[in-house]
C-alpha atoms as a PDB file:
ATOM      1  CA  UNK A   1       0.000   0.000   0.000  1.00  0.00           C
ATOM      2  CA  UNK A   2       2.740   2.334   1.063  1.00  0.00           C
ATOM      3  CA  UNK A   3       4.435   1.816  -2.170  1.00  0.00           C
ATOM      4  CA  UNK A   4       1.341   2.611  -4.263  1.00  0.00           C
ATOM      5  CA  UNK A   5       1.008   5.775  -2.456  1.00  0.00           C
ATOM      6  CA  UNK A   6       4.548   6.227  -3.308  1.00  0.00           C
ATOM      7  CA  UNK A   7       3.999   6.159  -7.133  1.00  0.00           C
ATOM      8  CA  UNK A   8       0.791   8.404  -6.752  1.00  0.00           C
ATOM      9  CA  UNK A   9       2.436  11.058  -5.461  1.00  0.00           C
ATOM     10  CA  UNK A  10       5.682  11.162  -7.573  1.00  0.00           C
ATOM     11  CA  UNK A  11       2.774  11.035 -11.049  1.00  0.00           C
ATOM     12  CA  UNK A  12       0.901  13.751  -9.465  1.00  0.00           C
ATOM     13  CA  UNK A  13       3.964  16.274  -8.226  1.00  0.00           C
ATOM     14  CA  UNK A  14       4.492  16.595 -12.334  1.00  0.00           C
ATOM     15  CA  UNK A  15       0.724  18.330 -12.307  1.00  0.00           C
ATOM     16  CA  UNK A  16       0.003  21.443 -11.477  1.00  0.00           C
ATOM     17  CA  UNK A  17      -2.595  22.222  -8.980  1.00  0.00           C
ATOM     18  CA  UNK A  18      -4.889  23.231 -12.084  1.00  0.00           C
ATOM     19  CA  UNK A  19      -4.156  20.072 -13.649  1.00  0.00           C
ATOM     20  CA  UNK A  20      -4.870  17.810 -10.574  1.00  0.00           C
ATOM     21  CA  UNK A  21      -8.046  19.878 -10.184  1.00  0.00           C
ATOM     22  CA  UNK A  22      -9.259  19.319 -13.570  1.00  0.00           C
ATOM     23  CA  UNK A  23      -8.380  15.165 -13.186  1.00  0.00           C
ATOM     24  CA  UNK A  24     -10.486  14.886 -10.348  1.00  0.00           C
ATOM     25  CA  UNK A  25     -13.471  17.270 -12.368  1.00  0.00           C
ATOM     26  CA  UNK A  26     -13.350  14.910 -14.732  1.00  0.00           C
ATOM     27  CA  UNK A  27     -13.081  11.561 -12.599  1.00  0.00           C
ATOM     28  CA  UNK A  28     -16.426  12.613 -10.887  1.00  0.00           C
ATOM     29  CA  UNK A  29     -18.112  13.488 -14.507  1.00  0.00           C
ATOM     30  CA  UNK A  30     -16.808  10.310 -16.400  1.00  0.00           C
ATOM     31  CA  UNK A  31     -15.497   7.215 -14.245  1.00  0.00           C
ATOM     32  CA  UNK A  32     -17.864   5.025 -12.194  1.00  0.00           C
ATOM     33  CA  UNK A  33     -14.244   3.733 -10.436  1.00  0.00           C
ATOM     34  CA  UNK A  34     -11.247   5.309  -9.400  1.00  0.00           C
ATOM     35  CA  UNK A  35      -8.420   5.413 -12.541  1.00  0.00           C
ATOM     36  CA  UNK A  36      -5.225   4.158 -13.179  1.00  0.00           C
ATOM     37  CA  UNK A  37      -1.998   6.861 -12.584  1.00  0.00           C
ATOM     38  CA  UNK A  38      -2.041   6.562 -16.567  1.00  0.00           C
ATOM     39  CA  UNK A  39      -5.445   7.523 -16.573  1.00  0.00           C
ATOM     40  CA  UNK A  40      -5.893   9.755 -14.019  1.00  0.00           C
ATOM     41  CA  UNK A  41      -2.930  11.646 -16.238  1.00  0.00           C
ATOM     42  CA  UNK A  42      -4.782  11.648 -19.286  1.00  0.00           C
ATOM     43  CA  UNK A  43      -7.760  13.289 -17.421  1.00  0.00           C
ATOM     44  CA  UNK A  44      -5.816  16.014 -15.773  1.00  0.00           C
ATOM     45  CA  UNK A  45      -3.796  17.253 -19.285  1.00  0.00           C
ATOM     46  CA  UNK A  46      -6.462  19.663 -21.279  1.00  0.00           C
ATOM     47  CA  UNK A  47      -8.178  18.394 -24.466  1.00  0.00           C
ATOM     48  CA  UNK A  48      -9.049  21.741 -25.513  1.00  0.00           C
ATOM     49  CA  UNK A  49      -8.241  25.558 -24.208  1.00  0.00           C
ATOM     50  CA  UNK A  50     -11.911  25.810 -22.932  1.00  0.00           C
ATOM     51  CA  UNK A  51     -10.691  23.709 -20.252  1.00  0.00           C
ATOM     52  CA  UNK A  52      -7.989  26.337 -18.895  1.00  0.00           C
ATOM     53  CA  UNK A  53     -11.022  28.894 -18.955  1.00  0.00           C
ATOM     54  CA  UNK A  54     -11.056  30.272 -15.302  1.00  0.00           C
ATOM     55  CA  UNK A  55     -14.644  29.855 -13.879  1.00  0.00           C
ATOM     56  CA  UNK A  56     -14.150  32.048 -10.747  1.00  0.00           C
ATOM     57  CA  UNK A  57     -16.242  35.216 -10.380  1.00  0.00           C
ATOM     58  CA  UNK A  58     -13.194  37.317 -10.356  1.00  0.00           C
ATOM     59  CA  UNK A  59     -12.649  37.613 -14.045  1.00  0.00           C
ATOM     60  CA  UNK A  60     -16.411  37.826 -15.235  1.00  0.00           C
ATOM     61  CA  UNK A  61     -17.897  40.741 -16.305  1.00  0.00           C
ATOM     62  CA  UNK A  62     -20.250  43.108 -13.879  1.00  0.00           C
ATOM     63  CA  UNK A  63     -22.498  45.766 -14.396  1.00  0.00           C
ATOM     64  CA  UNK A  64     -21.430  48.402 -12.863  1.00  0.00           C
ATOM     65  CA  UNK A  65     -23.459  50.180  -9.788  1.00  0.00           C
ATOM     66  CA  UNK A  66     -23.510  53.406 -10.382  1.00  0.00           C
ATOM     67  CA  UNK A  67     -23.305  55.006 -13.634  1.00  0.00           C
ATOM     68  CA  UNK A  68     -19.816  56.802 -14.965  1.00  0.00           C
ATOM     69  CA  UNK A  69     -20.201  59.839 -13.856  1.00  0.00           C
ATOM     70  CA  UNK A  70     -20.586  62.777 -16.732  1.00  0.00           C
ATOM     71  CA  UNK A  71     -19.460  65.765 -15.261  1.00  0.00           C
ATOM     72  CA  UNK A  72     -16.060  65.639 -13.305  1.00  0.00           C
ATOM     73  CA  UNK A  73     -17.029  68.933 -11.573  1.00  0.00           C
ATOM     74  CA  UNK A  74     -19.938  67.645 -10.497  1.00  0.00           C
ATOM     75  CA  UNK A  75     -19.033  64.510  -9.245  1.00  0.00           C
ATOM     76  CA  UNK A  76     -15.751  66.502  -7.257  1.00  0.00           C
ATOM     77  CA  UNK A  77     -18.632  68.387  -5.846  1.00  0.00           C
ATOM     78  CA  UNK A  78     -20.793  65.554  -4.561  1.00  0.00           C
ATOM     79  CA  UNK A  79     -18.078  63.544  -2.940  1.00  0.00           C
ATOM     80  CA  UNK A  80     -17.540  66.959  -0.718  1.00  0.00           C
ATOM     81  CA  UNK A  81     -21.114  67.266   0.205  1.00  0.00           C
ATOM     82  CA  UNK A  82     -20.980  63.350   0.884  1.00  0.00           C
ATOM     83  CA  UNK A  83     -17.151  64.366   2.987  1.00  0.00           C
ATOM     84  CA  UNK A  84     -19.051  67.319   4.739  1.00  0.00           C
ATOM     85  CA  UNK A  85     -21.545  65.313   6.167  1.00  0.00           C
ATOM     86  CA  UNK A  86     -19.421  62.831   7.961  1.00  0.00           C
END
């Protein structure tokens, strides 16, 4: 057993953390039993660049709050009244 382990974790320190993250995506969506090394390799390398797409929140588009605002002036102004107040 301890060997096994052994030879699991020298394949997997060639991945990258993306890599072993996409294997393990993949064993969930299309193995009903846990893979060989060789296999579990195959799964974590990309078959296409959609697969490198990040999915995180932090690089998708948002509408922004508040509109731009049109008027510099006016906007300098506003943030004073808003600075006054406090």
């Amino acid at each position: 057993m301890v060997k096994h382990r052994q030879e699991w974790g020298e394949a997997l320190a060639e991945l990258t953390g993306d890599e072993i993250k996409l294997g393990l995506y993949r064993c969930r969506k299309e193995k009903t039993w846990p893979p060989s090394i060789a296999e579990f390799i195959e799964l974590a390398k990309p078959r296409n660049p959609e697969d490198w797409r990040h999915k995180g929140a932090a690089y998708r588009y948002f509408k922004r709050g508040l509109p731009k605002p049109r008027n510099k002036e006016a906007a300098l102004e506003a943030i004073r009244g808003i600075k006054a107040v406090l």
